[in-house]
Protein backbone atom coordinates (compact mmCIF):
# COMPACT_ATOMS: atom_id res chain seq x y z
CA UNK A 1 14.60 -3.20 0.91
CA UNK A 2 11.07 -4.09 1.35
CA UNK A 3 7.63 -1.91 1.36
CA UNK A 4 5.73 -1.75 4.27
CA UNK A 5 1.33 -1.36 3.59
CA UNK A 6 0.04 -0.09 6.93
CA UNK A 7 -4.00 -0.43 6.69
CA UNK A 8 -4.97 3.53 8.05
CA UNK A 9 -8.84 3.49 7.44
CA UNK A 10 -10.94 0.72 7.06
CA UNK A 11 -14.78 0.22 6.26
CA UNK A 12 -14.24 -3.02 4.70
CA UNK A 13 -17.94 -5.37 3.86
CA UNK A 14 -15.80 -7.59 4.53
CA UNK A 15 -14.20 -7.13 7.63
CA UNK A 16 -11.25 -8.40 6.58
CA UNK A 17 -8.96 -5.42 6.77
CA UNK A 18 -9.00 -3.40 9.58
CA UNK A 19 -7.16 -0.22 10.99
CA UNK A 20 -3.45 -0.79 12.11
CA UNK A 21 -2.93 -4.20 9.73
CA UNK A 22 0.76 -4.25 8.60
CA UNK A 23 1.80 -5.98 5.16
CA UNK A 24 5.43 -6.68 4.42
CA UNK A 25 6.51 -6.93 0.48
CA UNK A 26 9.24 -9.04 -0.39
CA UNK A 27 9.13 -11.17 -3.82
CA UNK A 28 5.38 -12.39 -3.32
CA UNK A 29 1.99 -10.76 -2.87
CA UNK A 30 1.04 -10.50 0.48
CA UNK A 31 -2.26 -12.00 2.15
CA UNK A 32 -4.35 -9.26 1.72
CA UNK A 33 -7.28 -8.47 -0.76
CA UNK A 34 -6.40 -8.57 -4.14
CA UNK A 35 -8.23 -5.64 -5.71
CA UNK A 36 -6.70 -3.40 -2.94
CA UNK A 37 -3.04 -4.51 -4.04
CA UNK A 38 -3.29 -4.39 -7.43
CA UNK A 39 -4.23 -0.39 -6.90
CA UNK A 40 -0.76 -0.46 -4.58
CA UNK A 41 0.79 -2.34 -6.90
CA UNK A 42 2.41 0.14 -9.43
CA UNK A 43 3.67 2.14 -6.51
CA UNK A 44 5.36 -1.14 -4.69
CA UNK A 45 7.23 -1.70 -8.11
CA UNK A 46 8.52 1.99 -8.78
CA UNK A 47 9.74 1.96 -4.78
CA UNK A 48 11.31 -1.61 -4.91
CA UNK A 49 12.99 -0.22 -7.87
CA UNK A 50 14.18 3.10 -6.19
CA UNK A 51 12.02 4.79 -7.56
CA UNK A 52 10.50 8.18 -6.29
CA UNK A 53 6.87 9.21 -6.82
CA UNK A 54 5.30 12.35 -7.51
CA UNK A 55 2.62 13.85 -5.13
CA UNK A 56 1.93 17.18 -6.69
CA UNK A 57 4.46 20.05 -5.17
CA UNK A 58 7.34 17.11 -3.83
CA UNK A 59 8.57 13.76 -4.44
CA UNK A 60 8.31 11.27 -1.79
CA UNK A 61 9.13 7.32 -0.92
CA UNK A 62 5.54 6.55 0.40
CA UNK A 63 2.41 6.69 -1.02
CA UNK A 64 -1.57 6.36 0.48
CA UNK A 65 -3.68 4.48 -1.98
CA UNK A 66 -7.87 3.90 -1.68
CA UNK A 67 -9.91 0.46 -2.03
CA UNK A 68 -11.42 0.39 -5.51
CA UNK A 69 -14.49 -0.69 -3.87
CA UNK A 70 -15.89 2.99 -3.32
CA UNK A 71 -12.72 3.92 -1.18
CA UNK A 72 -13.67 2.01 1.82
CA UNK A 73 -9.82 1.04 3.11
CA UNK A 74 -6.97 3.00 2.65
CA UNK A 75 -3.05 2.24 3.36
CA UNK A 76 0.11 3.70 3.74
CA UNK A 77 3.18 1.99 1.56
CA UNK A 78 6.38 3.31 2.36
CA UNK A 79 10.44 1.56 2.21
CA UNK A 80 11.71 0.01 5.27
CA UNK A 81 15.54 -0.86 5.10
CA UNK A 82 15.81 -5.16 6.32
């Protein structure tokens, strides 16, 4: 079982992320910025566990989570059997 980040907006300074990037998560930290994954981070560890996460009125197996750099890239994470 591994979690799939799908980049879905991106303003980065940076340029380094843009829209439609794909990030696979297996046992290390993909090549992406830092900052951004550690924000993704707790909700990669509840999935890989089998965990479900709470988004107000249902539970779900994906989650979108924001750039802490004023919001400016978002992603997707969600399970993807191997």
């Amino acid at each position: 079982m591994r979690v799939k980040l799908t980049v879905i907006e991106s303003k980065c300074r940076s340029g380094y992320h843009k829209v439609g990037d794909v990030y696979y998560i297996d046992d290390k930290c993909p090549d992406m910025c830092m900052e951004l994954f550690y924000n993704a981070y707790p909700y990669i560890f509840a999935l890989k566990n089998n965990g479900v996460l709470d988004c107000g009125n249902t539970k779900k197996k994906e989650f979108d989570v924001f750039c802490p750099d004023s919001c400016l890239v978002k992603i997707h994470g969600e399970i993807v059997e191997d």
